[in-house]
N, C-alpha and C. Protein backbone atom coordinates (compact mmCIF):
# COMPACT_ATOMS: atom_id res chain seq x y z
N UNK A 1 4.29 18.66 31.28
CA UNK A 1 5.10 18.08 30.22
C UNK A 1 5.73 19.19 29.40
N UNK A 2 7.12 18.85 29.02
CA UNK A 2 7.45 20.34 28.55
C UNK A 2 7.31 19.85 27.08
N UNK A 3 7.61 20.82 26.08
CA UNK A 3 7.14 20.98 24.62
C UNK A 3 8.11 19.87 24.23
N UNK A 4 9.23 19.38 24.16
CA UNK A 4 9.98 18.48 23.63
C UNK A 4 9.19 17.02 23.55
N UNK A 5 8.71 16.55 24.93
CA UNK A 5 7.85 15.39 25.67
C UNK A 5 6.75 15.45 24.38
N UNK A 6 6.42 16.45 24.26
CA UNK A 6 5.02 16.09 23.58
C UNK A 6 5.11 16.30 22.46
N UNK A 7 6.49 17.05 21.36
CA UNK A 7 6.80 16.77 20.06
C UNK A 7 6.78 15.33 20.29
N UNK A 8 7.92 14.55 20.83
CA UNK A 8 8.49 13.57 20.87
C UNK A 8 7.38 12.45 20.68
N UNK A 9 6.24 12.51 21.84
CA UNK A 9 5.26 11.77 21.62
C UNK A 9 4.38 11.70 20.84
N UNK A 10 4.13 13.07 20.46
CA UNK A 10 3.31 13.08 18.84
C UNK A 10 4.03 12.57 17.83
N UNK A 11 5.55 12.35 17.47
CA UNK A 11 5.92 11.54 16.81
C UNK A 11 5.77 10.49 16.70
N UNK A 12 5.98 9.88 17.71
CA UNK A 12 5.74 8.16 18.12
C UNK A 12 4.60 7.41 17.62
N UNK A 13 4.12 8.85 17.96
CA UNK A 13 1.93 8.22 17.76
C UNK A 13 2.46 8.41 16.73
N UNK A 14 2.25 9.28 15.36
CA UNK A 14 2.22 9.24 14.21
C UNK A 14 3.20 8.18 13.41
N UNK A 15 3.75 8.13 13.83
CA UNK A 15 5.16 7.19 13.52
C UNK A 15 4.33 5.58 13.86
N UNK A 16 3.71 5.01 14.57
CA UNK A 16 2.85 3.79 14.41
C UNK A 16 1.60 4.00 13.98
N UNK A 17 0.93 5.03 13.47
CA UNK A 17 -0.33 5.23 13.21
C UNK A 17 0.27 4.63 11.95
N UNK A 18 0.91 5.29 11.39
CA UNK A 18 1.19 5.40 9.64
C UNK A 18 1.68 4.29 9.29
N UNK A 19 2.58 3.11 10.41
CA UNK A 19 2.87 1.93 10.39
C UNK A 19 1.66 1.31 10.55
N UNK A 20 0.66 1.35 11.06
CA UNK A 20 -0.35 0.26 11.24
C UNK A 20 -1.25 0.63 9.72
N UNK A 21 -1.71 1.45 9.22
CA UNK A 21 -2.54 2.15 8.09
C UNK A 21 -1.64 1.48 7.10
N UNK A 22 0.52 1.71 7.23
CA UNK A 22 0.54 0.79 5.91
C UNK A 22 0.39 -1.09 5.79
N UNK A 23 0.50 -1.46 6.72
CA UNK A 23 0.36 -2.74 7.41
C UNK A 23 -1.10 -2.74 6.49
N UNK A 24 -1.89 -2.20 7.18
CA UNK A 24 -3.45 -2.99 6.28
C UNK A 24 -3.55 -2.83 4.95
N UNK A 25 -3.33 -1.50 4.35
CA UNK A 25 -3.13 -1.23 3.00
C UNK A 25 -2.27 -2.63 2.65
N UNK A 26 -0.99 -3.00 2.91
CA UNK A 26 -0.20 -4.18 2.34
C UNK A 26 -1.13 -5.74 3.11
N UNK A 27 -1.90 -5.70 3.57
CA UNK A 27 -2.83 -6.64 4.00
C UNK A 27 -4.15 -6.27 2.96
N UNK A 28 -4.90 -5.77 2.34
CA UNK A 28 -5.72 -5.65 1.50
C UNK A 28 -4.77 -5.42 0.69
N UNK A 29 -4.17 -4.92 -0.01
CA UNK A 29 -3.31 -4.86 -0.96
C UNK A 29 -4.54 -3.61 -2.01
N UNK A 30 -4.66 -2.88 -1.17
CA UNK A 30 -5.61 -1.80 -2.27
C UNK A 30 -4.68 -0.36 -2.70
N UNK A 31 -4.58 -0.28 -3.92
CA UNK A 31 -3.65 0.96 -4.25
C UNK A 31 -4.08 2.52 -3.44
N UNK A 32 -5.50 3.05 -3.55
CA UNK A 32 -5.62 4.00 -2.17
C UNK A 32 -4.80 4.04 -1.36
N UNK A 33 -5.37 2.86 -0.31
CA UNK A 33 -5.12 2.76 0.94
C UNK A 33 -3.38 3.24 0.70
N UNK A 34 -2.59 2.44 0.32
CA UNK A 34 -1.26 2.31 -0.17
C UNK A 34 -0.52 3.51 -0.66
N UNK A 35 -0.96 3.87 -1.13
CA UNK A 35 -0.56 5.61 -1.80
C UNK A 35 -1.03 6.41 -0.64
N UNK A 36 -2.38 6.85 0.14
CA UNK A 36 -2.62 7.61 1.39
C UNK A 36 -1.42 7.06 2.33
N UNK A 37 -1.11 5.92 2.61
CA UNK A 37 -0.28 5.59 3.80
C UNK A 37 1.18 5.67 3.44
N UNK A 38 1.48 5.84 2.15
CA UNK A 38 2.93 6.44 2.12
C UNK A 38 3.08 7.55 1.80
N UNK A 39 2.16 8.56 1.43
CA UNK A 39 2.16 9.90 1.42
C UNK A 39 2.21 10.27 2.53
N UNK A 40 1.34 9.82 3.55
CA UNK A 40 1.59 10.58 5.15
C UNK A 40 2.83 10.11 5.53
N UNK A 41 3.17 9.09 5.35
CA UNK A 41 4.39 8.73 6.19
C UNK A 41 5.57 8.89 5.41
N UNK A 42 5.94 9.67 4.00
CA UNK A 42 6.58 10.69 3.54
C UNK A 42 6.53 11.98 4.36
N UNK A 43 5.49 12.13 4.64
CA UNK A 43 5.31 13.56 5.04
C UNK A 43 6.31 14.03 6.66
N UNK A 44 5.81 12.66 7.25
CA UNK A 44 6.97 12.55 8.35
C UNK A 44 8.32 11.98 8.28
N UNK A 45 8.67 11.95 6.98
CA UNK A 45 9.88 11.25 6.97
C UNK A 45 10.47 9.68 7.26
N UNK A 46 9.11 8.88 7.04
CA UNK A 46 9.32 7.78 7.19
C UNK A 46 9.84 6.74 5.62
N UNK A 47 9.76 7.61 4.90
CA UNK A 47 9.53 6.62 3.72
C UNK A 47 10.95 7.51 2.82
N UNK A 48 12.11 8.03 3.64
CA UNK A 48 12.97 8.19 3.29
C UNK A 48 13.94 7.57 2.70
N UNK A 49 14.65 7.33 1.55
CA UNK A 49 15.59 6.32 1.09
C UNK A 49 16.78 5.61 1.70
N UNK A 50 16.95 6.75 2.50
CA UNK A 50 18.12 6.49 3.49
C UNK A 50 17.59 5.16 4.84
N UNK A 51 16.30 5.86 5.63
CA UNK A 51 15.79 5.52 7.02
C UNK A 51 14.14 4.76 6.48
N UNK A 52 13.98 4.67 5.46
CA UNK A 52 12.61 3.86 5.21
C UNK A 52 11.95 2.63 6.09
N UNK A 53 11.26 2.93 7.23
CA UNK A 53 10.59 2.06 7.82
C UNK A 53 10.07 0.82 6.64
N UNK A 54 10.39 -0.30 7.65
CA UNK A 54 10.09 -1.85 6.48
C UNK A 54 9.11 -1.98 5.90
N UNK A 55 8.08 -1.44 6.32
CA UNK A 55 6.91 -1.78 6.48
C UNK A 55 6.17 -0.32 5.13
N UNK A 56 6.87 0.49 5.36
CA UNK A 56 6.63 1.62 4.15
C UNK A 56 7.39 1.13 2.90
N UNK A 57 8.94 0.89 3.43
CA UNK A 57 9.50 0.25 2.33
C UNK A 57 8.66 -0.79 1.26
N UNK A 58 7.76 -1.68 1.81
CA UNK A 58 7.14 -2.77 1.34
C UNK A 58 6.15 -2.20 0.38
N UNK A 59 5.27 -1.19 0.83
CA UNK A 59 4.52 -0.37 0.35
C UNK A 59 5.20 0.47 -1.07
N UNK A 60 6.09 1.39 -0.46
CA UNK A 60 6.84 1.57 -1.62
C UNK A 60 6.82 0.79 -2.57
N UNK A 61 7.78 -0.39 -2.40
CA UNK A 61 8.13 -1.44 -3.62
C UNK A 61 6.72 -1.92 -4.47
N UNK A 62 5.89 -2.06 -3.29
CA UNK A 62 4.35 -2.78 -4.36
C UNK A 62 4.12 -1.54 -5.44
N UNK A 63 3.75 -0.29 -4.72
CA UNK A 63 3.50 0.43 -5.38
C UNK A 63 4.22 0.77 -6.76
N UNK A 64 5.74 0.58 -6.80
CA UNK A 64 6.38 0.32 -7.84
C UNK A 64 6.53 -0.39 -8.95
N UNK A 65 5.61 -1.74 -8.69
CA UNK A 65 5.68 -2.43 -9.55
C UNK A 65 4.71 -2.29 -10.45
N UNK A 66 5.13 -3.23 -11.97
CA UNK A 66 4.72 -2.23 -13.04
C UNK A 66 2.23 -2.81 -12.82
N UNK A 67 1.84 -2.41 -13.53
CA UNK A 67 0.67 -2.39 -13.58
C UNK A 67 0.04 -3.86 -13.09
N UNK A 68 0.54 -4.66 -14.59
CA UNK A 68 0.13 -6.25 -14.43
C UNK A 68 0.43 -6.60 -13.55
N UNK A 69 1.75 -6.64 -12.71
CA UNK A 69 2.38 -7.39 -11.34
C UNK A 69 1.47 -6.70 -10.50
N UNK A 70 1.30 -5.68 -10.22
CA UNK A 70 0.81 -5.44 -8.81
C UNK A 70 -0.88 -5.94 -8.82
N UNK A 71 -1.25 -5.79 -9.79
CA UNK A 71 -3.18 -6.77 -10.32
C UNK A 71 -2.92 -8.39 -9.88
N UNK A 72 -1.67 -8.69 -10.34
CA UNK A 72 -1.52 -10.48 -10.13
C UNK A 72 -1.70 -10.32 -8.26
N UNK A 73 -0.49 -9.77 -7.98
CA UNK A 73 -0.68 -9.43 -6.71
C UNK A 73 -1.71 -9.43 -5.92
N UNK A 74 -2.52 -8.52 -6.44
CA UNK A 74 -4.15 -7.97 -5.77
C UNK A 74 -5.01 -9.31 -5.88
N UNK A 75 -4.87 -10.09 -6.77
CA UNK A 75 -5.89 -11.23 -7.33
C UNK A 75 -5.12 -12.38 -5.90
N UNK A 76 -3.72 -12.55 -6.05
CA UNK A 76 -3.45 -13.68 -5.15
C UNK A 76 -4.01 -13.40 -3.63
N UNK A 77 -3.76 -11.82 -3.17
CA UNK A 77 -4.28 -11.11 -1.61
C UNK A 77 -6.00 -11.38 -1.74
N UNK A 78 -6.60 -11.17 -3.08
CA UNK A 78 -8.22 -11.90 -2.82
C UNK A 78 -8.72 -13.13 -2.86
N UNK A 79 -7.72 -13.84 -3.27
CA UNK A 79 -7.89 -15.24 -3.25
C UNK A 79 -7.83 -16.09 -1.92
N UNK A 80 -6.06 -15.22 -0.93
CA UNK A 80 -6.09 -15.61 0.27
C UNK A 80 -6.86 -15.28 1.28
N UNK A 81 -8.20 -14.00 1.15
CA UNK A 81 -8.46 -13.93 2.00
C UNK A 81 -10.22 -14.47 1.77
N UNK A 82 -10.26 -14.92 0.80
CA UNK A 82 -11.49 -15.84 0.09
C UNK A 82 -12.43 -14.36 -0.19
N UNK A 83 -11.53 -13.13 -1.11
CA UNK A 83 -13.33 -12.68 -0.83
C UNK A 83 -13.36 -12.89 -2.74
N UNK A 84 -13.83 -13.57 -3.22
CA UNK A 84 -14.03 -14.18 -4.61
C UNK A 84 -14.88 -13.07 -5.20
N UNK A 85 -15.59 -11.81 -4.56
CA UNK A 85 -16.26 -11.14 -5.71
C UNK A 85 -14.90 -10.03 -5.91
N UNK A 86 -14.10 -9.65 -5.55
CA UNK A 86 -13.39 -8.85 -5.61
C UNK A 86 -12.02 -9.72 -6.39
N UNK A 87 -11.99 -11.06 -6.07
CA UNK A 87 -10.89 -11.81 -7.35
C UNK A 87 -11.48 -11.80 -8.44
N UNK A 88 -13.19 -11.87 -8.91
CA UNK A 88 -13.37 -11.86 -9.70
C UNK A 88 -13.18 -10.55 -10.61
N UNK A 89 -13.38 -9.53 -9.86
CA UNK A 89 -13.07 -7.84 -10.56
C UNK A 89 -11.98 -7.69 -11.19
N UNK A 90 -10.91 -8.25 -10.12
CA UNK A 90 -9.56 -8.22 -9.74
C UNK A 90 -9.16 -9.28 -11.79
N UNK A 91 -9.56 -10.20 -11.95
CA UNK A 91 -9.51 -11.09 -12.96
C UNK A 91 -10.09 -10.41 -14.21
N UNK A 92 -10.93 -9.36 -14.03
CA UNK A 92 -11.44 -9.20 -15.10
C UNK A 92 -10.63 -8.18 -15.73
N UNK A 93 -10.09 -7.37 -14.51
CA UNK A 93 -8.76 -6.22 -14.81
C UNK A 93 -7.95 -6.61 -15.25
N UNK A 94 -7.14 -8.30 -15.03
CA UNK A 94 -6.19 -8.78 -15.64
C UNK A 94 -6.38 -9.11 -16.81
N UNK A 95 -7.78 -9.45 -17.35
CA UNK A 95 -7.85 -10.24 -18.29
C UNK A 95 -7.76 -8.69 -19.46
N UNK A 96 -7.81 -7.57 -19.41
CA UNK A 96 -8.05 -6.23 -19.42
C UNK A 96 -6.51 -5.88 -19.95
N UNK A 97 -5.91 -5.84 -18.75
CA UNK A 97 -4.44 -5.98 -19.10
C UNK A 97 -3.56 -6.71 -19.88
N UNK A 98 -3.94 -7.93 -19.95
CA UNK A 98 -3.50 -8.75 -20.66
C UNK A 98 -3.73 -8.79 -22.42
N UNK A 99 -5.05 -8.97 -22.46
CA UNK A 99 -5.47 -8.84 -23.95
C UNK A 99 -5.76 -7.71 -24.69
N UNK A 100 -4.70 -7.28 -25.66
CA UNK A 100 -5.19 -6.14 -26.38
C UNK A 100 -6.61 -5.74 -26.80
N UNK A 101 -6.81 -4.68 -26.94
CA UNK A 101 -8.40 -4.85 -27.01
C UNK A 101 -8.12 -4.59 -28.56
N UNK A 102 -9.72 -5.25 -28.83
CA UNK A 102 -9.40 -4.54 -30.22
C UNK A 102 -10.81 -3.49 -31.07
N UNK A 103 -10.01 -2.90 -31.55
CA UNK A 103 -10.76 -1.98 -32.29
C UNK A 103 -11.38 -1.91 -33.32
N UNK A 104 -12.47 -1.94 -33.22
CA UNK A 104 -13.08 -2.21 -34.52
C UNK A 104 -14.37 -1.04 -35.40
């Protein structure tokens, strides 16, 4: 195999690795996961403004949104996937966000 063949294919691989890693990150909807999987796939040029794979793009955008939205977010992804101790965390962060605390 000459050296081009196997740049080429080490792209490919990396180029769906980093698609499947952001796929679950936006399937758990966990900020980690989400930030690791668009940093690597920055790193290869996937999460370019111009050529942004959809699937990074998506990632991107969550990650963008402001604090409260992306928690509502996280609470509806634990709700659909029934795991209720992690909506409940997820609720207590909102409720966190939501109500000023106060100081006393």
């Amino acid at each position: 195999m000459g050296i081009k063949l196997v740049c080429l294919s080490l792209c490919i691989y990396l180029h769906v690795l980093y698609e499947q890693e952001a796929q679950v990150a936006l399937y758990y909807m966990e900020r980690p996961l989400m930030e690791a999987a668009f940093a690597k796939a920055d790193d290869i040029g996937l999460a370019g403004a111009e050529g942004a794979h959809p699937v990074i793009g998506e990632v991107h955008d969550a990650l963008a949104l402001d604090p409260q939205k992306f928690t509502q977010l996280q609470l509806k992804i634990a709700n659909r996937l029934g795991d209720h101790a992690r909506a409940i965390r997820i609720m207590i962060q909102l409720k966190g966000q939501i109500l000023p605390r106060r100081t006393s």
